[in-house]
PDB file of N, CA and C in Angstrom:
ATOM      1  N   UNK A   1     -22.026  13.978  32.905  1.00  0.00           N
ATOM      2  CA  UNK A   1     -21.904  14.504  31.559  1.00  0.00           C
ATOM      3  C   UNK A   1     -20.456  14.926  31.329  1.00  0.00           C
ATOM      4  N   UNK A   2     -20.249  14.361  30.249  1.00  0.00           N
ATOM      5  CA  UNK A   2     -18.645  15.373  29.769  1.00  0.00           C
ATOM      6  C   UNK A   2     -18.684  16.743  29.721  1.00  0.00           C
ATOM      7  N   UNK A   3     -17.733  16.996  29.990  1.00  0.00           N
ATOM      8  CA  UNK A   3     -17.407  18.667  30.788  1.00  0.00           C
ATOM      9  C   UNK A   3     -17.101  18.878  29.803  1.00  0.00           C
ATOM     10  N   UNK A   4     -17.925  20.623  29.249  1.00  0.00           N
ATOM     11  CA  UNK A   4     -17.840  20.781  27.904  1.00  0.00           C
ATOM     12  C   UNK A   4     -18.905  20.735  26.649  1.00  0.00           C
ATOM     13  N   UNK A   5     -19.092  19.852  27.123  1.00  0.00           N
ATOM     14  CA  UNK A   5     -19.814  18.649  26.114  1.00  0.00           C
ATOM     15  C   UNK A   5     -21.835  19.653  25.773  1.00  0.00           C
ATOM     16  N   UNK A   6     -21.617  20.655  25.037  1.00  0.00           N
ATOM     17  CA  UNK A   6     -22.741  21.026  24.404  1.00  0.00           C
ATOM     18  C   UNK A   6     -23.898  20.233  23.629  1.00  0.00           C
ATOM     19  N   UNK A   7     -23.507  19.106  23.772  1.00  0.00           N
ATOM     20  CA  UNK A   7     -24.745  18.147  22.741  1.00  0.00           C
ATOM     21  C   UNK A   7     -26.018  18.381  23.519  1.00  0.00           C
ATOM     22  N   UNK A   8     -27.163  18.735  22.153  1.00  0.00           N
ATOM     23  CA  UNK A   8     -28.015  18.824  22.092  1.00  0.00           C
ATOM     24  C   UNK A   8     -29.095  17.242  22.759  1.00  0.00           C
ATOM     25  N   UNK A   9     -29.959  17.839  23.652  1.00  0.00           N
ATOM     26  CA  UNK A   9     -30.854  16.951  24.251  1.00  0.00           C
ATOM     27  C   UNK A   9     -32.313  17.279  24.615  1.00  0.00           C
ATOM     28  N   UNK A  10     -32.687  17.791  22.945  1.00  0.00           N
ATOM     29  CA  UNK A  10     -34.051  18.472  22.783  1.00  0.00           C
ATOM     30  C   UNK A  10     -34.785  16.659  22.670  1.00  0.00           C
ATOM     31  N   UNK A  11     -33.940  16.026  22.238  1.00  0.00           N
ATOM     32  CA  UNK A  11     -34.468  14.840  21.596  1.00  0.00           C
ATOM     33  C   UNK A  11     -35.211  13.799  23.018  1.00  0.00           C
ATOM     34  N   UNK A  12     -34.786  14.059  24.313  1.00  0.00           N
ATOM     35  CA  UNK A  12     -35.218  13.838  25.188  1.00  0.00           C
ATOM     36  C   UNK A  12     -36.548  13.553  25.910  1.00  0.00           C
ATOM     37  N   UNK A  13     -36.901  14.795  25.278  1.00  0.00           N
ATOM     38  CA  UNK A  13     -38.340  14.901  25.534  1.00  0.00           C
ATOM     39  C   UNK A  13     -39.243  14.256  24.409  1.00  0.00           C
ATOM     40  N   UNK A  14     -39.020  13.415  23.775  1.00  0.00           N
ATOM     41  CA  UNK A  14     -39.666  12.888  22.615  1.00  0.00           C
ATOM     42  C   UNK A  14     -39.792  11.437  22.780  1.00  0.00           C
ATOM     43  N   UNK A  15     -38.591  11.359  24.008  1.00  0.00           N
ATOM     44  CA  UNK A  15     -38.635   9.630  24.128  1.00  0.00           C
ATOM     45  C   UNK A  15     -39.424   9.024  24.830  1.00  0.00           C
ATOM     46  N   UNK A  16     -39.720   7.700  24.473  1.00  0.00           N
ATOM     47  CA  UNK A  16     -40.584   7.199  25.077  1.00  0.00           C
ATOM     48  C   UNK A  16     -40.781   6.882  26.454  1.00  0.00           C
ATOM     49  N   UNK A  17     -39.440   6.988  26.924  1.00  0.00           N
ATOM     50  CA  UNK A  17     -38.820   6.576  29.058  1.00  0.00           C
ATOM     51  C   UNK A  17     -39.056   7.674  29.298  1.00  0.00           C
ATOM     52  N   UNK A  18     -39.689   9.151  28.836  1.00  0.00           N
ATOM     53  CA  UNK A  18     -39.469  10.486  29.629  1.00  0.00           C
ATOM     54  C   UNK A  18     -41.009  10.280  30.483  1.00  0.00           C
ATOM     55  N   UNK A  19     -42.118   9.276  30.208  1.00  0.00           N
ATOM     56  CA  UNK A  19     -43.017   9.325  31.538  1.00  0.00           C
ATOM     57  C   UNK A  19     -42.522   7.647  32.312  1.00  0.00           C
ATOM     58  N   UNK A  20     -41.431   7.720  32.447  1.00  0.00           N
ATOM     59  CA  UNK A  20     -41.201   6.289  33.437  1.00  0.00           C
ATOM     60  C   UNK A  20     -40.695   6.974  34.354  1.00  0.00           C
ATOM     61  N   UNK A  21     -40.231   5.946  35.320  1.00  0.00           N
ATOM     62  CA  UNK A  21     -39.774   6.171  36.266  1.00  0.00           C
ATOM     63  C   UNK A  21     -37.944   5.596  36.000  1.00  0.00           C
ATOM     64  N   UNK A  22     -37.667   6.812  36.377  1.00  0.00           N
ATOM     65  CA  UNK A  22     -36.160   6.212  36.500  1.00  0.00           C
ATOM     66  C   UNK A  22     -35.074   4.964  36.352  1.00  0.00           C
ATOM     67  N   UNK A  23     -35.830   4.763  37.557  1.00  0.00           N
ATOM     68  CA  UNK A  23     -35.046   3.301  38.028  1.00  0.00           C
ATOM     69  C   UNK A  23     -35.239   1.986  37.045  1.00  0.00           C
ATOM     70  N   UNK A  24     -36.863   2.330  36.472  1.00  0.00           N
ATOM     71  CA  UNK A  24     -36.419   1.108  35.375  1.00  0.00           C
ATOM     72  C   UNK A  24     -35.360   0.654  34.853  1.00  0.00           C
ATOM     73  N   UNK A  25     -34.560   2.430  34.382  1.00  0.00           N
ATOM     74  CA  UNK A  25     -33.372   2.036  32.922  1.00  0.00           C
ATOM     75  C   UNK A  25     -31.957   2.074  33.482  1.00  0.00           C
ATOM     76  N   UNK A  26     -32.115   2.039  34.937  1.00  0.00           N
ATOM     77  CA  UNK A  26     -31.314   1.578  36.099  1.00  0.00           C
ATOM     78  C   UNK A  26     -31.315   0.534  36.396  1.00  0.00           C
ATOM     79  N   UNK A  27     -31.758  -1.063  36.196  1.00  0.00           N
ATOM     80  CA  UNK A  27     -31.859  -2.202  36.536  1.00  0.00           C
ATOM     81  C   UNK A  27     -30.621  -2.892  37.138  1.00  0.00           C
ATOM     82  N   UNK A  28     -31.011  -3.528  38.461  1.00  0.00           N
ATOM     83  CA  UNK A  28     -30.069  -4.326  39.347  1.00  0.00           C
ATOM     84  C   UNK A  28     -29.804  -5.907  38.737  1.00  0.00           C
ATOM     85  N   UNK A  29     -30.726  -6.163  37.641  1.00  0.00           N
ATOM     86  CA  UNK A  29     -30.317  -7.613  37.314  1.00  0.00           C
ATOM     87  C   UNK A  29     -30.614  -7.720  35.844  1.00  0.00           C
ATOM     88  N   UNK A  30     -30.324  -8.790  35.250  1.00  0.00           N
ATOM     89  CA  UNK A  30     -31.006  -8.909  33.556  1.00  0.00           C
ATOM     90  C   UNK A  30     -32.341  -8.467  33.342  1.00  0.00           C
ATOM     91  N   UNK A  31     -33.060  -9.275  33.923  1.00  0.00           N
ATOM     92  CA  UNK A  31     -34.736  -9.473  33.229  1.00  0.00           C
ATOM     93  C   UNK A  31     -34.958  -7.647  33.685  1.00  0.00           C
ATOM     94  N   UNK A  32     -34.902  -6.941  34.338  1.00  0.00           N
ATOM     95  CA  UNK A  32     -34.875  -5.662  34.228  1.00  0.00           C
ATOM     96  C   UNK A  32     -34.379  -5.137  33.271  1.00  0.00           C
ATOM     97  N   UNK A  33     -33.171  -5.436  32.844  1.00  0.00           N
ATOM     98  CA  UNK A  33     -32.638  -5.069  31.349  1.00  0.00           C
ATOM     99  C   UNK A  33     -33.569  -5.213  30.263  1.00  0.00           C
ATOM    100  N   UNK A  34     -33.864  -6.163  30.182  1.00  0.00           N
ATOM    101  CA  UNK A  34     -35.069  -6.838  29.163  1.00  0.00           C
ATOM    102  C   UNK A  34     -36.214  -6.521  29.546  1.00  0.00           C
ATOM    103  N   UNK A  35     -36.527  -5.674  30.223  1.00  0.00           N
ATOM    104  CA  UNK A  35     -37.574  -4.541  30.758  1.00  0.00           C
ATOM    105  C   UNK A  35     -37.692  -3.321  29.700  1.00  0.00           C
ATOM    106  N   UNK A  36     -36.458  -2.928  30.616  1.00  0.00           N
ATOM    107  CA  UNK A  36     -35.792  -1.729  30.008  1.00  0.00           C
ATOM    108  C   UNK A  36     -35.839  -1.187  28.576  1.00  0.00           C
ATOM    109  N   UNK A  37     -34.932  -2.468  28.026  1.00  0.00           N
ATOM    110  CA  UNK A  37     -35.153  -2.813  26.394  1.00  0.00           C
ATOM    111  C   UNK A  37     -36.108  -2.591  25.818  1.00  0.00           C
ATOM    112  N   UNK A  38     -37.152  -3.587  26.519  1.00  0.00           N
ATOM    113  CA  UNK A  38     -38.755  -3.604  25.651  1.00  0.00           C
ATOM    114  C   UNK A  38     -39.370  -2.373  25.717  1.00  0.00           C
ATOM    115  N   UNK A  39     -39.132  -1.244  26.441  1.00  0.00           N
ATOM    116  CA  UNK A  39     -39.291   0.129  26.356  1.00  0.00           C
ATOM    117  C   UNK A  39     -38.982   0.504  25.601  1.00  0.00           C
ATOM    118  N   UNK A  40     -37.488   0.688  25.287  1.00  0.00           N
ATOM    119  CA  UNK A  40     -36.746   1.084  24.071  1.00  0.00           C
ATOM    120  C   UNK A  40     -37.044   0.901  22.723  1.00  0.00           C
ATOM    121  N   UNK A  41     -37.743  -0.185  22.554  1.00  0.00           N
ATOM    122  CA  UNK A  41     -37.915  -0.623  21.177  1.00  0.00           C
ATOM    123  C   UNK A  41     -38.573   0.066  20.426  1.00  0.00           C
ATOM    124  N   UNK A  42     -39.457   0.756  20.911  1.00  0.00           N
ATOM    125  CA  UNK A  42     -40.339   1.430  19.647  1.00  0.00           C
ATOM    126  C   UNK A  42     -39.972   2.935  20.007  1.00  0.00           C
ATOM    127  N   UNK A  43     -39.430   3.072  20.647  1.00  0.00           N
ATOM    128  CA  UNK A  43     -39.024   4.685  21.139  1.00  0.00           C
ATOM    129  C   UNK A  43     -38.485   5.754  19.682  1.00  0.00           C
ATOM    130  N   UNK A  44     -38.677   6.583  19.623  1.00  0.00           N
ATOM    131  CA  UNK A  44     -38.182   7.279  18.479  1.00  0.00           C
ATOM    132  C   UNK A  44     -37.230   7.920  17.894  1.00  0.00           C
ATOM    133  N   UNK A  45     -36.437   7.941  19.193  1.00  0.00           N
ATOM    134  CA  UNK A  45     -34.958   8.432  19.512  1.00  0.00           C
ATOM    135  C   UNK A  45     -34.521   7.664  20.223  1.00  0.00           C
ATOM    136  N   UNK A  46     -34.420   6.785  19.736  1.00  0.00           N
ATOM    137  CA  UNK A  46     -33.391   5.546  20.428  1.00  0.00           C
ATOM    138  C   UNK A  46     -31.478   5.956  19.735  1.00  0.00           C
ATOM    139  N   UNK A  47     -31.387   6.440  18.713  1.00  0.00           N
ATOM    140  CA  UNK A  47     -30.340   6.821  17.959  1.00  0.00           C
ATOM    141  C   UNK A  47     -29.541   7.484  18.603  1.00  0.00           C
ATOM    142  N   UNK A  48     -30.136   8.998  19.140  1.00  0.00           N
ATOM    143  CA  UNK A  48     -29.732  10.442  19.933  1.00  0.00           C
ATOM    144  C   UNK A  48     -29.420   9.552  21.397  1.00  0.00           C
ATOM    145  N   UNK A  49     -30.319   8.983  21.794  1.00  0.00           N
ATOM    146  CA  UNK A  49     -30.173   8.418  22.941  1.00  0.00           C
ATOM    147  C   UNK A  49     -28.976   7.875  23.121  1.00  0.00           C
ATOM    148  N   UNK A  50     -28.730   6.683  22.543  1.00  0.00           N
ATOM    149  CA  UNK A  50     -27.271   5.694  22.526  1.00  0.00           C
ATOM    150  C   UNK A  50     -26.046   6.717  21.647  1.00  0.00           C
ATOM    151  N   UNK A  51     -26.062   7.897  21.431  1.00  0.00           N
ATOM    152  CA  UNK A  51     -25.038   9.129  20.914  1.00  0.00           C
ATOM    153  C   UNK A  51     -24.705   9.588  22.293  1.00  0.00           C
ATOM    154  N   UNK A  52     -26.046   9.790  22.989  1.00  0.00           N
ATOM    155  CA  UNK A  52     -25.680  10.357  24.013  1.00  0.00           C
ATOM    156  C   UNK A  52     -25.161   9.745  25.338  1.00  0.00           C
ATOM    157  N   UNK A  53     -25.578   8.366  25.327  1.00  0.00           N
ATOM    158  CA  UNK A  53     -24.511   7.685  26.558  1.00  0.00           C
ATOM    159  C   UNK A  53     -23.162   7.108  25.525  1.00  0.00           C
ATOM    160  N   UNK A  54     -22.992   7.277  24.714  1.00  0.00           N
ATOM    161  CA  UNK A  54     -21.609   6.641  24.304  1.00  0.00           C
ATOM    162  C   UNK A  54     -20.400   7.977  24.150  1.00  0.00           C
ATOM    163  N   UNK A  55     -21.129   8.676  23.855  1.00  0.00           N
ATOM    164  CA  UNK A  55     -20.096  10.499  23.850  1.00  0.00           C
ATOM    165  C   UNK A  55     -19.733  10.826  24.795  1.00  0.00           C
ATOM    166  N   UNK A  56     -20.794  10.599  26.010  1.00  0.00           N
ATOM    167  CA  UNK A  56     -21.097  11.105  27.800  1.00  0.00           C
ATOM    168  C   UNK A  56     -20.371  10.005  28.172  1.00  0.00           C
ATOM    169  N   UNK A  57     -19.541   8.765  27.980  1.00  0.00           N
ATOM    170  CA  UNK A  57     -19.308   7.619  28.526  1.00  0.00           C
ATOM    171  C   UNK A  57     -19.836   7.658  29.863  1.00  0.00           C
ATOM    172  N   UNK A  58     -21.377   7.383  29.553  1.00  0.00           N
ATOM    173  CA  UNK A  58     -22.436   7.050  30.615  1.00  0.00           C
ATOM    174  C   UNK A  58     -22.482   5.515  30.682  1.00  0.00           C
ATOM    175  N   UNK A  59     -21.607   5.255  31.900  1.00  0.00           N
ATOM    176  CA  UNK A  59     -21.475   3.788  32.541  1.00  0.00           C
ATOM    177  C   UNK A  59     -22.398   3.076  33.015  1.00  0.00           C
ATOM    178  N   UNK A  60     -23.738   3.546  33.310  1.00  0.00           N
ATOM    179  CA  UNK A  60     -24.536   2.723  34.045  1.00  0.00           C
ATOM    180  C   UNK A  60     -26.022   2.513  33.445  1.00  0.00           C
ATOM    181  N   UNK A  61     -27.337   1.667  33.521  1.00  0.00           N
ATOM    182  CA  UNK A  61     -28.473   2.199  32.778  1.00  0.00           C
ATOM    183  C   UNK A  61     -28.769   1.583  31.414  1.00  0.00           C
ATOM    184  N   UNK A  62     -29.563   1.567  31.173  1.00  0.00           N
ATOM    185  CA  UNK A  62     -30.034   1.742  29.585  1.00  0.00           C
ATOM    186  C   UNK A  62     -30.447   2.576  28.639  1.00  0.00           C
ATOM    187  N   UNK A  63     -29.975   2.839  27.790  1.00  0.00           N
ATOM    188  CA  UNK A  63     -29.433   3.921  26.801  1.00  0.00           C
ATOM    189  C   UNK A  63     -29.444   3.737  25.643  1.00  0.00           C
ATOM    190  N   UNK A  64     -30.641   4.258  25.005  1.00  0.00           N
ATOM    191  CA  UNK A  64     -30.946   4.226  23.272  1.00  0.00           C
ATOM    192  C   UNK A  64     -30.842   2.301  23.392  1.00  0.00           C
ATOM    193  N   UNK A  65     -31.820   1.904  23.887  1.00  0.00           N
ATOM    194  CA  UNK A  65     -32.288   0.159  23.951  1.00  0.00           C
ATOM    195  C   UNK A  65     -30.730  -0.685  24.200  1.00  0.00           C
ATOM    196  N   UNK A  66     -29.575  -0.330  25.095  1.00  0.00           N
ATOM    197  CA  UNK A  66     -28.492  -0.467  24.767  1.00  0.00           C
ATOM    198  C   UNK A  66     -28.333  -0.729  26.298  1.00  0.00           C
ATOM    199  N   UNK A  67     -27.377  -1.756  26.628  1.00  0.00           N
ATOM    200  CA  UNK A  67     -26.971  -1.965  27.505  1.00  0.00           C
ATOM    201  C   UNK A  67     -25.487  -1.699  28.566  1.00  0.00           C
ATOM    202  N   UNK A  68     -25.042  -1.449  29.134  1.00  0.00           N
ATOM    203  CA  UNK A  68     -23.711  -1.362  29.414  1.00  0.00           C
ATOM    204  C   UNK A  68     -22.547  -2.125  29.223  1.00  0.00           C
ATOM    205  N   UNK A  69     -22.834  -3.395  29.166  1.00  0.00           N
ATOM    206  CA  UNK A  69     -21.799  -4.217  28.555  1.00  0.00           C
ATOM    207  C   UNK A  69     -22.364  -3.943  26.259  1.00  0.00           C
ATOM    208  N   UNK A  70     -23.330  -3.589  25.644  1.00  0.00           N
ATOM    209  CA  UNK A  70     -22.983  -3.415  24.717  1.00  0.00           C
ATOM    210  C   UNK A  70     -22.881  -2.166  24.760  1.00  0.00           C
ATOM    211  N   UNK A  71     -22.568  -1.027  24.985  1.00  0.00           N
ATOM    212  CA  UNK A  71     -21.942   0.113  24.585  1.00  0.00           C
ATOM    213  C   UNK A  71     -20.341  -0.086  25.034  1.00  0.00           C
ATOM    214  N   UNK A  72     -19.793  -0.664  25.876  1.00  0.00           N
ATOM    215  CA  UNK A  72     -18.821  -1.141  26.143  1.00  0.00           C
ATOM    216  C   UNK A  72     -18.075  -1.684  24.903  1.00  0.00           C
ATOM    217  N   UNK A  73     -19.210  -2.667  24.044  1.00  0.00           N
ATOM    218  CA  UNK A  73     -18.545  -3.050  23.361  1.00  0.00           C
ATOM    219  C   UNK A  73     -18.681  -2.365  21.830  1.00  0.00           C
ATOM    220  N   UNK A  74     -19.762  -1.294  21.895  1.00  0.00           N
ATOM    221  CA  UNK A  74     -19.453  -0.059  20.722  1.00  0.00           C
ATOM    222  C   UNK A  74     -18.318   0.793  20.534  1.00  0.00           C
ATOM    223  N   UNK A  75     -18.453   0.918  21.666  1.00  0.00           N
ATOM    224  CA  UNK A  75     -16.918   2.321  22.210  1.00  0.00           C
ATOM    225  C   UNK A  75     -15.815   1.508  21.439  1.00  0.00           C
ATOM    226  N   UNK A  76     -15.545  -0.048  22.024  1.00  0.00           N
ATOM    227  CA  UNK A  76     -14.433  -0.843  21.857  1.00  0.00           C
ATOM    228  C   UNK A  76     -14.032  -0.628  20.153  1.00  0.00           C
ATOM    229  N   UNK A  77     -15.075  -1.264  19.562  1.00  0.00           N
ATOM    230  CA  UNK A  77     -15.585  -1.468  18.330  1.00  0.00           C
ATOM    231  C   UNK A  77     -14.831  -0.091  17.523  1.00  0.00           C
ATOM    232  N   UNK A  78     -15.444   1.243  17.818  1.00  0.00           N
ATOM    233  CA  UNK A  78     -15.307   1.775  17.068  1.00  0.00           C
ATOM    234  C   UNK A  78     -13.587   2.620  17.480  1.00  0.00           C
ATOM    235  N   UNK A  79     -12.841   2.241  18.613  1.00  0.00           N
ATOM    236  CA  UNK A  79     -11.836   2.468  18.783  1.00  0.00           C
ATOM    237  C   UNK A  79     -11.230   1.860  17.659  1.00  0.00           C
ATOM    238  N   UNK A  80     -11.169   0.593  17.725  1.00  0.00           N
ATOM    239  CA  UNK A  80     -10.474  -0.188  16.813  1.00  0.00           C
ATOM    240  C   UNK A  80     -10.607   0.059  15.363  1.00  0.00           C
ATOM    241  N   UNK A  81     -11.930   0.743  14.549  1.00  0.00           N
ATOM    242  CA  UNK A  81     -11.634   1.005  13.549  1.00  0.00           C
ATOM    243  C   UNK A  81     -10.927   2.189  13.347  1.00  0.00           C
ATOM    244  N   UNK A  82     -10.862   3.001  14.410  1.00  0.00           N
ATOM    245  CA  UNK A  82     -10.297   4.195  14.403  1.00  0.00           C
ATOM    246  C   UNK A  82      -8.466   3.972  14.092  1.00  0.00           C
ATOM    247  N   UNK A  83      -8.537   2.645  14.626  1.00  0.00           N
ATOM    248  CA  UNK A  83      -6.605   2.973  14.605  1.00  0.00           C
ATOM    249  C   UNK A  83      -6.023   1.990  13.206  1.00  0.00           C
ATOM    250  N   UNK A  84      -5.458   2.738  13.003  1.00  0.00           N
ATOM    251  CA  UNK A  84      -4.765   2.212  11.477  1.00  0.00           C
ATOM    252  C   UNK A  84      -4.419   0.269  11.960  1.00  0.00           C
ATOM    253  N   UNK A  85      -4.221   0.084  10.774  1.00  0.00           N
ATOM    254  CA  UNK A  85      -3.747  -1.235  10.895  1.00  0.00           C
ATOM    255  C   UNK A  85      -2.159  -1.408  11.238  1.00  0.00           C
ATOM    256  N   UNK A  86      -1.768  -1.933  11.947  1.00  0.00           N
ATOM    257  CA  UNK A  86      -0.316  -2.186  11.970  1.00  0.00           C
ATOM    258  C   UNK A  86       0.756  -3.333  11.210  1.00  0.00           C
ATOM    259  N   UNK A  87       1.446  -2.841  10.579  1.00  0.00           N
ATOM    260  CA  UNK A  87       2.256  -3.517   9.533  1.00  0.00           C
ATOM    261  C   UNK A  87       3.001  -5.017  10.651  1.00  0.00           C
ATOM    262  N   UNK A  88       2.489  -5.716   9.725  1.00  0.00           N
ATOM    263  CA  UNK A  88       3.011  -7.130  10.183  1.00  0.00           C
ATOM    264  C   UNK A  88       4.415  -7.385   9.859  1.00  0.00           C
ATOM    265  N   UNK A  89       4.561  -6.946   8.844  1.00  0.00           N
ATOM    266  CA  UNK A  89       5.797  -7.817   8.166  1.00  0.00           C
ATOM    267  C   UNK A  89       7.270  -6.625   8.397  1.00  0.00           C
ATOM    268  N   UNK A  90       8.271  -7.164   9.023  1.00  0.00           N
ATOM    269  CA  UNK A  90       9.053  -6.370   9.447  1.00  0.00           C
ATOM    270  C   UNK A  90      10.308  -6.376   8.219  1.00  0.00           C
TER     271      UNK A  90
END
């Protein structure tokens, strides 16, 4: 967890992975991912969830139906809208 980092995780207990077992949303290969996922899908806090591994830059797992290479590429995503555009023309 980010040090610091007060976010709320009442929403936890509402989700649908809180009677699994762990290691599911830990998967060593794809089709575990796509395990994982199909859990996620109807979950109700899938939202809070993927807030909370993308804030926590939680590297590993599945997270709000989200994978590690796509939060990888959320983070990326929303870096880039973050930074102004840079003037082309000199």
């Amino acid at each position: 967890m980010n040090g610091g980092n007060n976010m709320d995780t009442t929403w936890m207990k509402q989700s649908t992975c809180a009677n699994s077992p762990a290691d599911v949303f830990f998967p060593s290969d794809g089709m575990g991912v796509i395990v994982a996922k199909a859990i996620c899908t109807n979950c109700p806090v899938t939202e809070p969830c993927l807030e909370y591994a993308l804030q926590n830059r939680v590297e590993h797992g599945v997270w709000g139906g989200c994978s590690e290479r796509q939060r990888r590429r959320i983070l990326k995503e929303r870096r880039q809208a973050r930074q102004p555009l840079s003037a082309t023309a000199a």
